[in-house]
Protein backbone atom coordinates (compact mmCIF):
# COMPACT_ATOMS: atom_id res chain seq x y z
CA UNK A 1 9.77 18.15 6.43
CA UNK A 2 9.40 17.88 2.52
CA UNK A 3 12.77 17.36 1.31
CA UNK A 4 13.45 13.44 1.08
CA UNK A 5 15.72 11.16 -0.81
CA UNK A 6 15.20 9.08 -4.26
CA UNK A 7 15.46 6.02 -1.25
CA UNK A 8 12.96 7.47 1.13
CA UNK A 9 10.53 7.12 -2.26
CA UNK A 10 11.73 4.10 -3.10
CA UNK A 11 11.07 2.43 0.41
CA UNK A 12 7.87 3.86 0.09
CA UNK A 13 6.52 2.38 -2.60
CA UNK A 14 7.84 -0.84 -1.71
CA UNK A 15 6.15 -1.09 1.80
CA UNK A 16 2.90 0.33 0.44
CA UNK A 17 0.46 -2.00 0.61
CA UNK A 18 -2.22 -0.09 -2.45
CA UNK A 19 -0.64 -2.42 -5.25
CA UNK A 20 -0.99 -5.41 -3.45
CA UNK A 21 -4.53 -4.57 -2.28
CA UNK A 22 -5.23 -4.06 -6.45
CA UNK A 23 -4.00 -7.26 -7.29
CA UNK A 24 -5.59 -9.18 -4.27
CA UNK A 25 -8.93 -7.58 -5.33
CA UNK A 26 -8.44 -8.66 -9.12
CA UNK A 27 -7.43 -12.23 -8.63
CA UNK A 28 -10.86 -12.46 -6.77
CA UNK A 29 -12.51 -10.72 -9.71
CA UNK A 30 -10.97 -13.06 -12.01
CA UNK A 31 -12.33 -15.72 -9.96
CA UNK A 32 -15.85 -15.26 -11.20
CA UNK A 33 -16.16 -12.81 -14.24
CA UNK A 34 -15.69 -14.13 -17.49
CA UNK A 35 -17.22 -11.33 -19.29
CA UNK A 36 -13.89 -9.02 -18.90
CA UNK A 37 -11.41 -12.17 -18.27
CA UNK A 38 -9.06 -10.80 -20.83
CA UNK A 39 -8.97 -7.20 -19.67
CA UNK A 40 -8.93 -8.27 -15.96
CA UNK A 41 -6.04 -10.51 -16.81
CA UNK A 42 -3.84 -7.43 -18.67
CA UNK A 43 -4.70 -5.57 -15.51
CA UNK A 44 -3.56 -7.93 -13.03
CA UNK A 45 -0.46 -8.10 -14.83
CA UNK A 46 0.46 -4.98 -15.75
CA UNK A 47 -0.12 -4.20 -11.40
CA UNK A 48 1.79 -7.44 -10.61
CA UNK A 49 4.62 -6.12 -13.09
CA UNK A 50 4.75 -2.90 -11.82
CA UNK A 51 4.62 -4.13 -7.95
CA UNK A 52 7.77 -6.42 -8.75
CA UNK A 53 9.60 -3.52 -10.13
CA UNK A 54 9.62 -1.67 -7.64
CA UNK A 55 10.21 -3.91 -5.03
CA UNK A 56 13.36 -5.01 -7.34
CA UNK A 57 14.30 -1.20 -7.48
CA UNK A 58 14.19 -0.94 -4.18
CA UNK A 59 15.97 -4.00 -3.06
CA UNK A 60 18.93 -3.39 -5.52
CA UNK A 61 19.10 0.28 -3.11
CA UNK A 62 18.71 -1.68 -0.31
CA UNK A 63 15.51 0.73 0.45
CA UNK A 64 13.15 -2.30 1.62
CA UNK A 65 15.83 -2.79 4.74
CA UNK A 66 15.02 1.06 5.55
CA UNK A 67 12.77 1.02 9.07
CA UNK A 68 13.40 5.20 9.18
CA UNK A 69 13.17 7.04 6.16
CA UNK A 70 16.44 10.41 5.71
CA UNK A 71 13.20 12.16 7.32
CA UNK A 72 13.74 10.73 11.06
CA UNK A 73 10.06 9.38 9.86
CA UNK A 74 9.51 5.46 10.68
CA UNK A 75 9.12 3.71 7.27
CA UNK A 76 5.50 1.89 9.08
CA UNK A 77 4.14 2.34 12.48
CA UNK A 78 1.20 0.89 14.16
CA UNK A 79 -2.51 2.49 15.65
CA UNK A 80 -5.62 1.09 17.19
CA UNK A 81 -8.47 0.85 14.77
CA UNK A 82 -11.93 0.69 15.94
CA UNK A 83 -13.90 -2.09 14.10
CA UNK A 84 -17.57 -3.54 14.11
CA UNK A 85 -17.99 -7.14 12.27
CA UNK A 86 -20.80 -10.07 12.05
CA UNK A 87 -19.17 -13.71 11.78
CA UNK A 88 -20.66 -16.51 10.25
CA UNK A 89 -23.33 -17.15 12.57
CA UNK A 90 -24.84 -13.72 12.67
CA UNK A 91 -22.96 -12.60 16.33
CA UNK A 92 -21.98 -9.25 15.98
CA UNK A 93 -18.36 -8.05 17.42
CA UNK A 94 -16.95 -4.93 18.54
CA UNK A 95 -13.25 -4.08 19.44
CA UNK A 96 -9.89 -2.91 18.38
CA UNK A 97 -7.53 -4.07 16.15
CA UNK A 98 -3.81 -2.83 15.83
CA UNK A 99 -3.31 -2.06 11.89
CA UNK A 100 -0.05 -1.34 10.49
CA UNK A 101 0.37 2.33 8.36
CA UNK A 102 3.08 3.24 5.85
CA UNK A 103 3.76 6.84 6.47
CA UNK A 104 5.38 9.04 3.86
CA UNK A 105 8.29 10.72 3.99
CA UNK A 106 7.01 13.91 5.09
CA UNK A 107 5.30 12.14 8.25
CA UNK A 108 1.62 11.75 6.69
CA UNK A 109 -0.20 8.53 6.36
CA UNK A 110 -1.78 9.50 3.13
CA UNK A 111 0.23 10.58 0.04
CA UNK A 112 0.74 14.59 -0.53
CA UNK A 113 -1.19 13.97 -4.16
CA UNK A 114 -4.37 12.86 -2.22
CA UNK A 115 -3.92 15.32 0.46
CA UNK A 116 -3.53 18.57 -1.68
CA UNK A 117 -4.97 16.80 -5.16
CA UNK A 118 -3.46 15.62 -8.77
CA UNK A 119 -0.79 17.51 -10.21
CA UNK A 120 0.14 19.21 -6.85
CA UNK A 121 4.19 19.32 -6.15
């Protein structure tokens, strides 16, 4: 199941969440570090930039709309996750929580790059 459409990528990239994770984690960052302010600011805006053009590529091919990629693949689905935490008084918790994964095209919920390595087609 490796042969999907320019909109299967481009709803892709527009429900993955690793852009938005970047910039989350670099407004925090610029939050308290002034040593690297001005590189941490290009950063966050070159990653904003980029997030907003895809999500404006993707919109004008009305990819974001897509809940099933050419595939028969669902766009997200959702799986139990285990998870262990402390809250603020020290009380530890144990459960599960339903988290919500982007699939790829090709039915994985990692990328093929990280799953057979850089430059791999």
């Amino acid at each position: 199941m490796s042969d999907y459409t320019p909109q299967d990528s481009l709803a892709y990239l527009h429900s993955n969440p690793l852009l938005d994770v970047a910039i989350e984690a670099l407004g925090e960052a610029l939050e308290g570090d002034t040593d690297h302010m001005d590189a941490m600011q290009l950063a966050y805006s070159v990653i904003d930039n980029m997030s907003s053009i895809i999500r404006y590529e993707a919109m004008h091919h009305s990819a974001q709309l897509m809940r099933h990629y050419s595939t028969g693949v669902p766009v997200n689905t959702c799986k139990e996750e285990s998870y262990r935490e402390q809250d603020t008084t020290g009380v530890w918790h144990i459960g599960t929580r339903e988290v919500v994964l982007t699939l790829h095209p090709t039915g994985g919920d990692t990328h093929p790059v990280f799953e057979n390595g850089p430059g791999a087609a």
